[in-house]
N, C-alpha and C. Protein backbone atom coordinates (compact mmCIF):
# COMPACT_ATOMS: atom_id res chain seq x y z
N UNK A 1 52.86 -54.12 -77.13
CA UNK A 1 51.61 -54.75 -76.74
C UNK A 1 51.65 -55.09 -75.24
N UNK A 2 50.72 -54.86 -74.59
CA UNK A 2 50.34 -54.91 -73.21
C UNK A 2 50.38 -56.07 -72.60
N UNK A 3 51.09 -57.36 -71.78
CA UNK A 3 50.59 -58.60 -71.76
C UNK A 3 49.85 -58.60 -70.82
N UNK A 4 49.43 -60.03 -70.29
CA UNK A 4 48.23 -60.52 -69.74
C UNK A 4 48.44 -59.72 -68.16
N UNK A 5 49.55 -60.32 -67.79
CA UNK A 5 50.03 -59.63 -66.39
C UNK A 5 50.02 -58.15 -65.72
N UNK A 6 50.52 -57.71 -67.44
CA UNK A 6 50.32 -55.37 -66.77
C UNK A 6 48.64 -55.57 -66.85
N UNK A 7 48.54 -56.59 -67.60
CA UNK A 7 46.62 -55.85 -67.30
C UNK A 7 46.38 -55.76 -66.00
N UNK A 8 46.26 -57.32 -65.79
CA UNK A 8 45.39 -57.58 -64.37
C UNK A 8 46.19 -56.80 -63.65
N UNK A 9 47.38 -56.83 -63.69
CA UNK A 9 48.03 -55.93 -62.33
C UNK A 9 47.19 -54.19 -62.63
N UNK A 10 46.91 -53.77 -63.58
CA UNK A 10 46.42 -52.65 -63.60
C UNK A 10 45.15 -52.33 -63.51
N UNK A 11 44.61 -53.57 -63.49
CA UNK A 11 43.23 -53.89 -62.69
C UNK A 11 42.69 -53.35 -61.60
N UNK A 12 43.72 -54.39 -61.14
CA UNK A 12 43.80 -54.62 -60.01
C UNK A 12 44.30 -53.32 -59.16
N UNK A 13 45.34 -52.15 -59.70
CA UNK A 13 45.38 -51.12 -59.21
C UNK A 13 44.47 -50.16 -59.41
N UNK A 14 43.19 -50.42 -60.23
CA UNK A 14 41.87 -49.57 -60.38
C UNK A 14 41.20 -50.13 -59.19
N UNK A 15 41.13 -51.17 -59.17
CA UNK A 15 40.02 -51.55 -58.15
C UNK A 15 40.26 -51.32 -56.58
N UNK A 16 41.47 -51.34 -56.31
CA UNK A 16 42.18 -51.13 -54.89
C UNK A 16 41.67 -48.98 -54.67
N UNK A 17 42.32 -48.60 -55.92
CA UNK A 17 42.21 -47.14 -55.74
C UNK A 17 40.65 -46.69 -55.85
N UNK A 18 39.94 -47.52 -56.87
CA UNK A 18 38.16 -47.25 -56.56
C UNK A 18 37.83 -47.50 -54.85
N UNK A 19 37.98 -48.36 -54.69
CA UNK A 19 37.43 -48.51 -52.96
C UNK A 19 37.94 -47.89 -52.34
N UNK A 20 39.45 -47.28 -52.50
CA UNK A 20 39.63 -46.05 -51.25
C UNK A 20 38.89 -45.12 -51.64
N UNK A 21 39.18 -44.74 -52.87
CA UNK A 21 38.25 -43.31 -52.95
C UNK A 21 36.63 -43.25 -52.50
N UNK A 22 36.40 -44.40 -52.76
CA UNK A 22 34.59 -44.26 -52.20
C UNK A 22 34.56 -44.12 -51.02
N UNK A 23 35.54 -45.11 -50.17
CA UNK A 23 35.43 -44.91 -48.80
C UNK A 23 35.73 -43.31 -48.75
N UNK A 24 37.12 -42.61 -48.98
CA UNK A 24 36.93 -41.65 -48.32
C UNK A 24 36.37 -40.56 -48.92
N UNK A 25 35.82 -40.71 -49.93
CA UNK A 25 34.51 -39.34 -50.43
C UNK A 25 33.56 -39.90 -49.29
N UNK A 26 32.97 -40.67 -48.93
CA UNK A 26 31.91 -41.05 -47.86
C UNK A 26 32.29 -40.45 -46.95
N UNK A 27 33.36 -40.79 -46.22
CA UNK A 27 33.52 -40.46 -44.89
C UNK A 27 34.65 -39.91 -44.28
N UNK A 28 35.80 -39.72 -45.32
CA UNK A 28 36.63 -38.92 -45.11
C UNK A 28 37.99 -39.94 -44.71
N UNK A 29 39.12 -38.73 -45.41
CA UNK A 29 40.87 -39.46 -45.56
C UNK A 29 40.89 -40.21 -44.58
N UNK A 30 40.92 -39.20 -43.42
CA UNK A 30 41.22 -39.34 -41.92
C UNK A 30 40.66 -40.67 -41.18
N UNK A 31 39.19 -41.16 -41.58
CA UNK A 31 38.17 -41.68 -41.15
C UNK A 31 38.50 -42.93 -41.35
N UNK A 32 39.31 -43.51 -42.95
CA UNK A 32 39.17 -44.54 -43.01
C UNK A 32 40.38 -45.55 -43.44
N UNK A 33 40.36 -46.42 -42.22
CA UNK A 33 41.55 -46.84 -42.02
C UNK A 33 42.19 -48.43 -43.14
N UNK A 34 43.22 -48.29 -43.69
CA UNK A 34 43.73 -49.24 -44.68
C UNK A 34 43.32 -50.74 -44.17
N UNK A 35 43.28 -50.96 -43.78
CA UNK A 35 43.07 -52.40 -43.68
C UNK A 35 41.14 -52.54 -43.97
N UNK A 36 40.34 -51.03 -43.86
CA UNK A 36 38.91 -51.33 -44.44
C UNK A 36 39.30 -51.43 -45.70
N UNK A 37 40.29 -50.53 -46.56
CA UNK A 37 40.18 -50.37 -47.35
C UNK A 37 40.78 -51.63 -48.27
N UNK A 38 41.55 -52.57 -47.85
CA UNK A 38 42.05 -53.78 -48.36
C UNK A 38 40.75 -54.82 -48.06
N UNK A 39 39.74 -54.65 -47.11
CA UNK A 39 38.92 -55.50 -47.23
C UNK A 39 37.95 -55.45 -48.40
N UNK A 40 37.74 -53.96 -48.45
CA UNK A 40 36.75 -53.69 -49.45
C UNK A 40 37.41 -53.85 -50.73
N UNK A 41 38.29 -53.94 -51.42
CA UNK A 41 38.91 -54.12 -52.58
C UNK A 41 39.20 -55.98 -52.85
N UNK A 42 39.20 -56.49 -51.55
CA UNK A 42 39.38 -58.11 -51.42
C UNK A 42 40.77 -58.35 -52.19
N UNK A 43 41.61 -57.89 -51.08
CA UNK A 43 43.26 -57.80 -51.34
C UNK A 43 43.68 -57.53 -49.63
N UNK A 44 44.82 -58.34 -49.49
CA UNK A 44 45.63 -58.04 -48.31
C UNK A 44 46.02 -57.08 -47.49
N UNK A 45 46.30 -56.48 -46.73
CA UNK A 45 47.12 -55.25 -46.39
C UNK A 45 48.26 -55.08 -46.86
N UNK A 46 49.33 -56.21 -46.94
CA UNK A 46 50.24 -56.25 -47.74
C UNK A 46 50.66 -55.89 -49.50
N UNK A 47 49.34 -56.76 -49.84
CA UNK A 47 49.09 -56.63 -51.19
C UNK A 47 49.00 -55.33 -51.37
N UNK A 48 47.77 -54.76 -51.18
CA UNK A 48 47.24 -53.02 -50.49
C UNK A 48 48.57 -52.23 -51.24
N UNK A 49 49.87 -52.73 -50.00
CA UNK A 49 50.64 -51.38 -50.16
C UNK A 49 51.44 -51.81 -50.70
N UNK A 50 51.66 -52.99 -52.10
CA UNK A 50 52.47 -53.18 -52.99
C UNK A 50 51.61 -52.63 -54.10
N UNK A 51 50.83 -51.99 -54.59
CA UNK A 51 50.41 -51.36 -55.26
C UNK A 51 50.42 -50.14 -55.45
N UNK A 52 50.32 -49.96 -53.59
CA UNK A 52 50.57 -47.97 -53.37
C UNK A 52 51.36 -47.78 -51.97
N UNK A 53 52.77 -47.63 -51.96
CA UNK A 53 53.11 -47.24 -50.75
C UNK A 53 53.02 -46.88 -49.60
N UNK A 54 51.82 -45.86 -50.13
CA UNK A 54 51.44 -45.12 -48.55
C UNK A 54 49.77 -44.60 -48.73
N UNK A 55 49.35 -44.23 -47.82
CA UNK A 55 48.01 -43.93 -47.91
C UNK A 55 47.22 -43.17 -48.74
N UNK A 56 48.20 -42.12 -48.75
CA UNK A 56 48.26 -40.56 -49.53
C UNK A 56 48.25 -40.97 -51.12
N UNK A 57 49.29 -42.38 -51.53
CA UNK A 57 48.92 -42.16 -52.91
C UNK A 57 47.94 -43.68 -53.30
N UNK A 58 46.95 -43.67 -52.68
CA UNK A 58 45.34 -43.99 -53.03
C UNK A 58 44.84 -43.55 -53.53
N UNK A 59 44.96 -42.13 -53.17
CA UNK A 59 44.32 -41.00 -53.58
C UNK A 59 44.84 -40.22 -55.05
N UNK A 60 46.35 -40.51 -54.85
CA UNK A 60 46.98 -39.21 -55.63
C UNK A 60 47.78 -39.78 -57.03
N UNK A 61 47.64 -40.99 -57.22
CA UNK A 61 48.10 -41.45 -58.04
C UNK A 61 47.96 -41.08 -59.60
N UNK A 62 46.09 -40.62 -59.37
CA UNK A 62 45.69 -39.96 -60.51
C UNK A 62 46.26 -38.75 -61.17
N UNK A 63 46.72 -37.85 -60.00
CA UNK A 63 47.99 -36.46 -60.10
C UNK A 63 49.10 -37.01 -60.78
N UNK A 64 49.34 -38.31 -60.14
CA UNK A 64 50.84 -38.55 -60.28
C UNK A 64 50.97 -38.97 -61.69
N UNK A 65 50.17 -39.57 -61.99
CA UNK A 65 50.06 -40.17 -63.81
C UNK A 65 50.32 -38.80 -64.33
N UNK A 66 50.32 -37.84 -64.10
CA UNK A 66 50.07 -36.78 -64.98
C UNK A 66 51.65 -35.65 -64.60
N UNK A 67 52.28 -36.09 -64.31
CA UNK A 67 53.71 -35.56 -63.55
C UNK A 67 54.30 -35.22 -64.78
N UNK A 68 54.48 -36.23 -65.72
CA UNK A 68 55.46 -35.64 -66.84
C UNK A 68 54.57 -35.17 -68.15
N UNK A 69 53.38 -34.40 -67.86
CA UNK A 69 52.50 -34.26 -68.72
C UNK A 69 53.29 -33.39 -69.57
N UNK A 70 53.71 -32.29 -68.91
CA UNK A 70 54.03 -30.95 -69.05
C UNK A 70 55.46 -30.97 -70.14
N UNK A 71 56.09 -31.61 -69.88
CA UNK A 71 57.50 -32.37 -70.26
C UNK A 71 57.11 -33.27 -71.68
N UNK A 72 56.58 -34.40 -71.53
CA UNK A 72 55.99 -34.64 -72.86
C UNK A 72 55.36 -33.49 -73.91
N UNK A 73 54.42 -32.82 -73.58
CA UNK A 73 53.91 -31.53 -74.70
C UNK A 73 55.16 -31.12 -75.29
N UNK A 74 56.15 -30.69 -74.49
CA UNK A 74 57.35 -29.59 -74.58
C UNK A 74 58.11 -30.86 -75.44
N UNK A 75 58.43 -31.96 -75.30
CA UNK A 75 59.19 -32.54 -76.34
C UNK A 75 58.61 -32.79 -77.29
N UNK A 76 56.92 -33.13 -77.81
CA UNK A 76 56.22 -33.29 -78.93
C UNK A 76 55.77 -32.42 -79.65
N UNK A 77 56.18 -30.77 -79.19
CA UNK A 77 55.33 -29.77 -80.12
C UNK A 77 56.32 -29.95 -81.52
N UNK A 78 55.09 -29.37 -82.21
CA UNK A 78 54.95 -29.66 -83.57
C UNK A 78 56.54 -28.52 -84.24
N UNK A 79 57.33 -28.49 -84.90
CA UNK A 79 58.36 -28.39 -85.47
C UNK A 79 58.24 -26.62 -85.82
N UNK A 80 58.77 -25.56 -85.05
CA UNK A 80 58.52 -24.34 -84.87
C UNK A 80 57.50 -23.72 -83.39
N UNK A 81 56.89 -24.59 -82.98
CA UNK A 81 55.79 -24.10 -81.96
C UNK A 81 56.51 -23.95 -81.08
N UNK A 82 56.72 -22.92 -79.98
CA UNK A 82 57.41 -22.59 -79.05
C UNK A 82 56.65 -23.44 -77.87
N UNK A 83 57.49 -23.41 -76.85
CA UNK A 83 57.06 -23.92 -75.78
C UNK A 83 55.93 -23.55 -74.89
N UNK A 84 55.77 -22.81 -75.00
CA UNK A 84 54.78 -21.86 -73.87
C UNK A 84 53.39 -22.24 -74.91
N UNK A 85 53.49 -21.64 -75.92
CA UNK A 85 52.69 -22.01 -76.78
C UNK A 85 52.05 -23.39 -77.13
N UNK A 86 53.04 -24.19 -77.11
CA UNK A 86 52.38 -25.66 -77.00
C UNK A 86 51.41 -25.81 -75.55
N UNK A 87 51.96 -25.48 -74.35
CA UNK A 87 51.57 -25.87 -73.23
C UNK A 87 50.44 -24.78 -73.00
N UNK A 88 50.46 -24.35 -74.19
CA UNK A 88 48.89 -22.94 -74.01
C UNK A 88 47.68 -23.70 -74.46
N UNK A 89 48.23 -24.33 -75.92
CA UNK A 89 47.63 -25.33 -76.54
C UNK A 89 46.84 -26.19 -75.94
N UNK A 90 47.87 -26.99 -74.92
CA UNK A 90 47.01 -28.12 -73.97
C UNK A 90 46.73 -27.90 -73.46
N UNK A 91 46.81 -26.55 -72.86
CA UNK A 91 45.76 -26.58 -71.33
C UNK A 91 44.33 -26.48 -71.69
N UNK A 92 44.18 -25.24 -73.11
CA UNK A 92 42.89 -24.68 -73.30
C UNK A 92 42.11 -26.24 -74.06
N UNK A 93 42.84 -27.41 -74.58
CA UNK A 93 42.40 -28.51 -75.61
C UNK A 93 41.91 -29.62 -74.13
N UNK A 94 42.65 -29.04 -72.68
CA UNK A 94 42.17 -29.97 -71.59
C UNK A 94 40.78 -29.14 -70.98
N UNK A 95 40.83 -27.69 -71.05
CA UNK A 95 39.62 -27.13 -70.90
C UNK A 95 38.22 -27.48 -71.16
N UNK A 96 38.81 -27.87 -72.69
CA UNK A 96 37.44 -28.20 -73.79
C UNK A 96 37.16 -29.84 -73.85
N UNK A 97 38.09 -30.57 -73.50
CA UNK A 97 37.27 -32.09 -73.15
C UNK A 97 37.24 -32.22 -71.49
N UNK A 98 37.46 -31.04 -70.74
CA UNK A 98 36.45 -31.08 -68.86
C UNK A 98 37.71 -31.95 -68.31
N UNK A 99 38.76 -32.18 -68.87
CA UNK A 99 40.17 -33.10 -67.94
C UNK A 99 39.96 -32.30 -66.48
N UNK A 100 40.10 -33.03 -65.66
CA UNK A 100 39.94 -32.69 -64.30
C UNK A 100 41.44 -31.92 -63.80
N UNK A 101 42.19 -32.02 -64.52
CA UNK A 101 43.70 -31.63 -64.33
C UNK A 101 43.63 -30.25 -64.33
N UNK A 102 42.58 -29.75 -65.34
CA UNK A 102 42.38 -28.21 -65.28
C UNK A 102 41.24 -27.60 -64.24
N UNK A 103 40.36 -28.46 -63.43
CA UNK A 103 39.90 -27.95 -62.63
C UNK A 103 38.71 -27.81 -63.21
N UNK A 104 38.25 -27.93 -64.09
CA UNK A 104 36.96 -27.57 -64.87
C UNK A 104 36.25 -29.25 -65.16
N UNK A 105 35.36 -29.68 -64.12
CA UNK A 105 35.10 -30.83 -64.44
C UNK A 105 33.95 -30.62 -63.44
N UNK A 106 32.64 -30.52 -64.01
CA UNK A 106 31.83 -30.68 -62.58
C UNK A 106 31.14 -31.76 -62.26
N UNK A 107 31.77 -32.68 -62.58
CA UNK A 107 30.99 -34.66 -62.16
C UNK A 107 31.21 -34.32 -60.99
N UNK A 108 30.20 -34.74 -59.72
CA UNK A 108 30.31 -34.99 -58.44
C UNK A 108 30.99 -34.98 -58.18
N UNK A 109 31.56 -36.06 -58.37
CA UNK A 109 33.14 -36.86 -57.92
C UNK A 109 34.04 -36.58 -57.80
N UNK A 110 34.26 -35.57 -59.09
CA UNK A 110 35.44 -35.15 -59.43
C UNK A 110 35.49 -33.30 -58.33
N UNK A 111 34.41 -33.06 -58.36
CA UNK A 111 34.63 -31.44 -57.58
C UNK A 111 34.60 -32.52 -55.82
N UNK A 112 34.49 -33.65 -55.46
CA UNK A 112 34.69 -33.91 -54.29
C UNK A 112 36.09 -34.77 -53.85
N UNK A 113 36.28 -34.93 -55.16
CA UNK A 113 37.67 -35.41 -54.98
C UNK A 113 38.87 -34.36 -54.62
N UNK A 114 38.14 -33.36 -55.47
CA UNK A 114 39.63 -31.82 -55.46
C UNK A 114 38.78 -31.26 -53.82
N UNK A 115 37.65 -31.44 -53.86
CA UNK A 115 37.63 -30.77 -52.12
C UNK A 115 38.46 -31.58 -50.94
N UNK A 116 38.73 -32.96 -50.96
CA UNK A 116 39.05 -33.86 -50.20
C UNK A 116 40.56 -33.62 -50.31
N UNK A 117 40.93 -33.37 -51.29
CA UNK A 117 42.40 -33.16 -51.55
C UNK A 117 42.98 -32.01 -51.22
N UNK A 118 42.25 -30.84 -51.75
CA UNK A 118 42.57 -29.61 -51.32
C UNK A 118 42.50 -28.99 -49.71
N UNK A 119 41.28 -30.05 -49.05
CA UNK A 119 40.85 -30.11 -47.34
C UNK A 119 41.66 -30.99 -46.41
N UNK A 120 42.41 -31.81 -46.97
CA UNK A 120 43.19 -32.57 -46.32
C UNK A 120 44.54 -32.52 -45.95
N UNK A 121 44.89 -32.06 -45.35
CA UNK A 121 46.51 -31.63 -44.75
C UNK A 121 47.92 -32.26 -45.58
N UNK A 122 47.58 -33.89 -45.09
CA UNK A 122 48.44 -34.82 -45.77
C UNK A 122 48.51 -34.52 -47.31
N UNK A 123 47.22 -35.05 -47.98
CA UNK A 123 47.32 -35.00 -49.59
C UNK A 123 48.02 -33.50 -50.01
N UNK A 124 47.12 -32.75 -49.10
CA UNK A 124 47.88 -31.29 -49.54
C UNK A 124 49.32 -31.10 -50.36
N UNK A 125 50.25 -31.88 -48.94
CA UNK A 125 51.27 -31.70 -48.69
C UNK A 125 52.02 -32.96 -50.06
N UNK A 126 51.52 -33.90 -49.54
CA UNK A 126 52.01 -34.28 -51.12
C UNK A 126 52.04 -33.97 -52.69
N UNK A 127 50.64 -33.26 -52.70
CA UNK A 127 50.07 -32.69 -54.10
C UNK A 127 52.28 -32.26 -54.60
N UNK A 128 52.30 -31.29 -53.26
CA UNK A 128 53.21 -30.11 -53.82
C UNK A 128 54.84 -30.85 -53.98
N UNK A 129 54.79 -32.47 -53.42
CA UNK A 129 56.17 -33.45 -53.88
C UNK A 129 55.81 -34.09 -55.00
N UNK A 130 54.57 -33.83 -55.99
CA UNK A 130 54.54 -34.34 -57.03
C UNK A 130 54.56 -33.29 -57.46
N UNK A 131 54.08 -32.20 -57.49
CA UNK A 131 54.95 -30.89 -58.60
C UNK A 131 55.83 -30.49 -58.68
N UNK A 132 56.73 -30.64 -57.69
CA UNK A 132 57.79 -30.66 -57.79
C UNK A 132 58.55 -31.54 -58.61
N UNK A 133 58.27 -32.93 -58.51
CA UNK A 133 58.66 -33.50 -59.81
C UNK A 133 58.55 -33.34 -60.97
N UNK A 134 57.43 -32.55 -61.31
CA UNK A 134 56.45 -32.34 -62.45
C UNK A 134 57.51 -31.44 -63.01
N UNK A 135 57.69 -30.34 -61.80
CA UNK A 135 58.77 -29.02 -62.31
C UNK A 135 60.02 -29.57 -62.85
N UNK A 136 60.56 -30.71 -62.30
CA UNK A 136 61.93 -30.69 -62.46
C UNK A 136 61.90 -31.66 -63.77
N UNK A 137 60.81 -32.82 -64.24
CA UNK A 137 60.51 -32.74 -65.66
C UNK A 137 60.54 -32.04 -66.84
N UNK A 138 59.70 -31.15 -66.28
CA UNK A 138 59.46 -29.96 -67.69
C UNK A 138 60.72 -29.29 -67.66
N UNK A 139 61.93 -28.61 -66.15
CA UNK A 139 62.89 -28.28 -66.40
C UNK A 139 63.75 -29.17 -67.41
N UNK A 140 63.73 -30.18 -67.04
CA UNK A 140 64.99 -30.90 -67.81
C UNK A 140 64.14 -30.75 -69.27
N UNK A 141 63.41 -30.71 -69.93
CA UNK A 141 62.95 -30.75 -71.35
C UNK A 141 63.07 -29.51 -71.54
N UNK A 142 62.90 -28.38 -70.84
CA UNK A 142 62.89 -26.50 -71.28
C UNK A 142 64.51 -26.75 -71.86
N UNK A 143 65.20 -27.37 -70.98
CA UNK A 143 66.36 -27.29 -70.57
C UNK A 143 67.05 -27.98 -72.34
N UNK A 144 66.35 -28.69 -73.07
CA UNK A 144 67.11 -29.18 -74.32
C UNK A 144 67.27 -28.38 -75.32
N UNK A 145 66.47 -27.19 -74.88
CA UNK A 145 66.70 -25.92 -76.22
C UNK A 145 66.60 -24.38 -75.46
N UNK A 146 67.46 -24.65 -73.90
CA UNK A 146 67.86 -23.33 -74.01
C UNK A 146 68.46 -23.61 -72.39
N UNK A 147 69.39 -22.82 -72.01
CA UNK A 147 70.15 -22.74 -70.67
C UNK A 147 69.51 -22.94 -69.02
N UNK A 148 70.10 -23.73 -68.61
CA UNK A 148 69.53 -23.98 -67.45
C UNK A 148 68.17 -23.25 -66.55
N UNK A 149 69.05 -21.76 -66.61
CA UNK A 149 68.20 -20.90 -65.44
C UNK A 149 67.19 -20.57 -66.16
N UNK A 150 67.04 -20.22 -67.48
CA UNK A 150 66.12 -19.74 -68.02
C UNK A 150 64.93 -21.06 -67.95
N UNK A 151 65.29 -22.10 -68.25
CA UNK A 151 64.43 -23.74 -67.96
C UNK A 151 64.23 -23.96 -67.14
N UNK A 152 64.49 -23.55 -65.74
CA UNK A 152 64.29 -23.66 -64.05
C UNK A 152 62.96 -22.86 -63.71
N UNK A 153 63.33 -21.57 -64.84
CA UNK A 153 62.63 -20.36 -64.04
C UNK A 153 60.82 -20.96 -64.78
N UNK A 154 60.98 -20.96 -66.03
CA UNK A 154 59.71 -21.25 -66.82
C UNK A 154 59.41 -22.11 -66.22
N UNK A 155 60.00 -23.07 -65.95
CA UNK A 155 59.10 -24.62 -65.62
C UNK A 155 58.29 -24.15 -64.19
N UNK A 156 59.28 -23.09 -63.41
CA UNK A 156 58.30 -23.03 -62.19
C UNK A 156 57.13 -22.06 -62.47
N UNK A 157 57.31 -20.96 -63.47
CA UNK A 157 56.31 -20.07 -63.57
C UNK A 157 55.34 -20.70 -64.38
N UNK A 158 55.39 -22.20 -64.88
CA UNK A 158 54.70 -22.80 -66.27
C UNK A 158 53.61 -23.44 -65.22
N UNK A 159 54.26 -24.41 -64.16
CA UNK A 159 53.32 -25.08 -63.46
C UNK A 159 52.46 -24.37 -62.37
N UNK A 160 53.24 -23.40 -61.78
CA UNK A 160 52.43 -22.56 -60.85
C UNK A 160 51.15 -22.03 -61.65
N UNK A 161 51.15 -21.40 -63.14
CA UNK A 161 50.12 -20.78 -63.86
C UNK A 161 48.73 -21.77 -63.93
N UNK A 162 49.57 -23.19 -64.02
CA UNK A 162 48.23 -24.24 -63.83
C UNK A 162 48.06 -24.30 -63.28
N UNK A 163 48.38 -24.89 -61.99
CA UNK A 163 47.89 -24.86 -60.83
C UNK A 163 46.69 -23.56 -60.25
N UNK A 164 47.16 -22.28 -60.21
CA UNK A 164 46.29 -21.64 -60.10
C UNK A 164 45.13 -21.25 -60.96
N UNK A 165 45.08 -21.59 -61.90
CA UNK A 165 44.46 -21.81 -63.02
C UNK A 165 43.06 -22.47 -62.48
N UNK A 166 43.95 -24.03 -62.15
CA UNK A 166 43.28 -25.33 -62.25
C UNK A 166 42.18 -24.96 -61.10
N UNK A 167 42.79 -24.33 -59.99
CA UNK A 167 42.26 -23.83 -58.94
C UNK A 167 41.26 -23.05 -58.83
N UNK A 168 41.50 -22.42 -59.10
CA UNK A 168 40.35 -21.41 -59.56
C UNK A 168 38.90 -21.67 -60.70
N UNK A 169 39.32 -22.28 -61.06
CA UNK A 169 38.50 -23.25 -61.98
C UNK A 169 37.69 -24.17 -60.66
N UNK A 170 38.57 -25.05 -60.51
CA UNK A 170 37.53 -25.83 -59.06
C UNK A 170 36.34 -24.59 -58.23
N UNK A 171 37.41 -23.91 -58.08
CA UNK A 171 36.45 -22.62 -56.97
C UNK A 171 35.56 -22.42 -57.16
N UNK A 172 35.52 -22.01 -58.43
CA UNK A 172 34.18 -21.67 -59.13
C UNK A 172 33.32 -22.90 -59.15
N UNK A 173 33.52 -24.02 -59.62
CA UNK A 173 32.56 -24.87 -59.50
C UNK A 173 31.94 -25.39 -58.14
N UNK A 174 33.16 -25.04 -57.07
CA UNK A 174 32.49 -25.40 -55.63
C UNK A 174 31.35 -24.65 -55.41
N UNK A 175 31.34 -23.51 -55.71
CA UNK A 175 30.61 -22.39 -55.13
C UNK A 175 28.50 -23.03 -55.81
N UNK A 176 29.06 -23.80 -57.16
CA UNK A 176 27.61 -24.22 -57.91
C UNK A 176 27.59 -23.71 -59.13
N UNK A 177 28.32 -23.40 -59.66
CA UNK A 177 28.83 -23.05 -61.29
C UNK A 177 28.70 -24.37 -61.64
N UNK A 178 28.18 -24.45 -63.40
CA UNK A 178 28.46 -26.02 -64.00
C UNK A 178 29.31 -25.24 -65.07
N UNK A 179 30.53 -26.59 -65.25
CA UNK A 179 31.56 -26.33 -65.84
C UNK A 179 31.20 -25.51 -67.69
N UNK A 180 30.22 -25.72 -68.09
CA UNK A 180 29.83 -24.68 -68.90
C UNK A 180 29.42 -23.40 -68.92
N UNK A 181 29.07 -23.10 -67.62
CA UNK A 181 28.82 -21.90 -67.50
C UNK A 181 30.56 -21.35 -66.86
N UNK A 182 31.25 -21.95 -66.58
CA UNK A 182 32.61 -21.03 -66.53
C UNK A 182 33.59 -21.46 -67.37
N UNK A 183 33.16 -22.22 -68.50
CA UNK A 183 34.33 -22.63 -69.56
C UNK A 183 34.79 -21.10 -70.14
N UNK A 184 34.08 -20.21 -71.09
CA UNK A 184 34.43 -19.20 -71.67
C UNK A 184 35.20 -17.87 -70.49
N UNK A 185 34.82 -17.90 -68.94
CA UNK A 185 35.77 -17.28 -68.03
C UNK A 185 37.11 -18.14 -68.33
N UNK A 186 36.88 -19.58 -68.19
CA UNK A 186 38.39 -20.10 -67.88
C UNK A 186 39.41 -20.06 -68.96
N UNK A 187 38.87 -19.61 -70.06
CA UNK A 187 39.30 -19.82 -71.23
C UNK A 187 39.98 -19.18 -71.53
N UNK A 188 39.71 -17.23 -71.06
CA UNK A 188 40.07 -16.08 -71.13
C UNK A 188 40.90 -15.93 -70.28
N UNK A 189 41.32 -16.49 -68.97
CA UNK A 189 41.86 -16.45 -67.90
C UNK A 189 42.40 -17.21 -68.29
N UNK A 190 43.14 -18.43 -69.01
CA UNK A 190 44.29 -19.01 -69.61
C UNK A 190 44.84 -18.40 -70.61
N UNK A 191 43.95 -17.83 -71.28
CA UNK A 191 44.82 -16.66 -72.52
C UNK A 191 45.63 -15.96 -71.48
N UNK A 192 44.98 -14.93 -70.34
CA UNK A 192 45.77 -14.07 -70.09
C UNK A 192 46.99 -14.17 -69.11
N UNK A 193 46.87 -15.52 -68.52
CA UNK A 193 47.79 -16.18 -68.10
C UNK A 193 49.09 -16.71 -68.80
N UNK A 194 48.98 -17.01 -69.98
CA UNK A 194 49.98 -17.94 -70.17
C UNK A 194 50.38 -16.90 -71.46
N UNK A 195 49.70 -15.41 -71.56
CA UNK A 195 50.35 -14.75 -72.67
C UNK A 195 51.15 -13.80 -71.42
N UNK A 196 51.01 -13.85 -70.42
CA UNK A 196 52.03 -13.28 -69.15
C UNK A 196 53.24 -14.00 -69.78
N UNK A 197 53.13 -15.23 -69.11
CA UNK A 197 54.03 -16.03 -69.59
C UNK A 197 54.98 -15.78 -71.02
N UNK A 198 54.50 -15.54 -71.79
CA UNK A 198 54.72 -15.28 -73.26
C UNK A 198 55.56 -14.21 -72.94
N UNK A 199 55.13 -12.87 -72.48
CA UNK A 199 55.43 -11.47 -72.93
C UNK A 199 57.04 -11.32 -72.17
């Protein structure tokens, strides 16, 4: 059970990360400097960056919740389901409820959040020190039912497949696609992706 304290503290880390993000969907990463952003949340500068270290994860924290996604599936599939297969499972079951993780989400927000992220140098560059963690997660779980290299190699060919996946999925919606009109492309393009993977 959750006590009184993880709440508000987790509140309180919604509300700090809502006001950066508005600020910089408005006006951009670059544009807007932490101490607006501790005013607008009505928290310290200090406070600010005991919640989030650095600027970059204001933004990215939402990625970062999702680091050992890949790693969890792979230890919870169901008793015979291979690995690849489970993580085929979730991507196409994140397809079909619009999870933004797959790129297929066309709320405003969410296609200006992946432009801001994907346009921004810094976040860029971090995106790829949280997949990297992500990788070396799912390695160590590939890694409980079968030899190192073979768990090194999948985990990198497992996350790269999303990623470009996820990507391409955004693309399409930048361009003015609504995420229903490219669900059944993305759908087919994860089959044939992740039965690569498979073969």
């Amino acid at each position: 059970m959750t006590g009184l304290r993880e709440l508000q503290r987790r509140r309180q880390h919604e509300v700090i990360s809502a006001a950066a993000i508005a600020l910089f969907l408005e006006r951009g990463f670059d544009e807007v400097p932490v101490t607006e952003i501790a005013a607008a949340a009505g928290v310290s500068k200090p406070t600010l960056f005991k919640y989030f270290p650095t600027k970059e994860d204001l933004v990215l924290h939402q990625i970062a919740d999702h680091q050992d996604e890949s790693a969890r599936v792979v230890r919870e599939r169901a008793a015979g389901e291979a690995p690849v297969a489970a993580l085929r499972r979730h991507f196409l079951d994140g397809l079909a409820r619009r999870d933004p993780v797959t790129g297929l989400n066309d709320h405003p927000q969410v296609v200006a959040y992946h432009r801001m992220v994907f346009g921004t140098p810094s976040l860029a560059s971090r995106v790829t020190q949280y997949m990297e963690r992500a990788e070396q997660a799912l390695t160590e779980a590939l890694a409980e039912t079968s030899d190192d290299l073979t768990a090194a190699l999948l985990a990198a060919q497992v996350l790269a497949t999303q990623r470009v996946l996820a990507r391409r999925n955004w693309l399409l919606l930048a361009e003015g696609r609504t995420a229903d009109e490219v669900e059944a492309e993305a759908v087919l393009a994860a089959g044939r992706a992740f039965a690569m993977l498979s073969g």
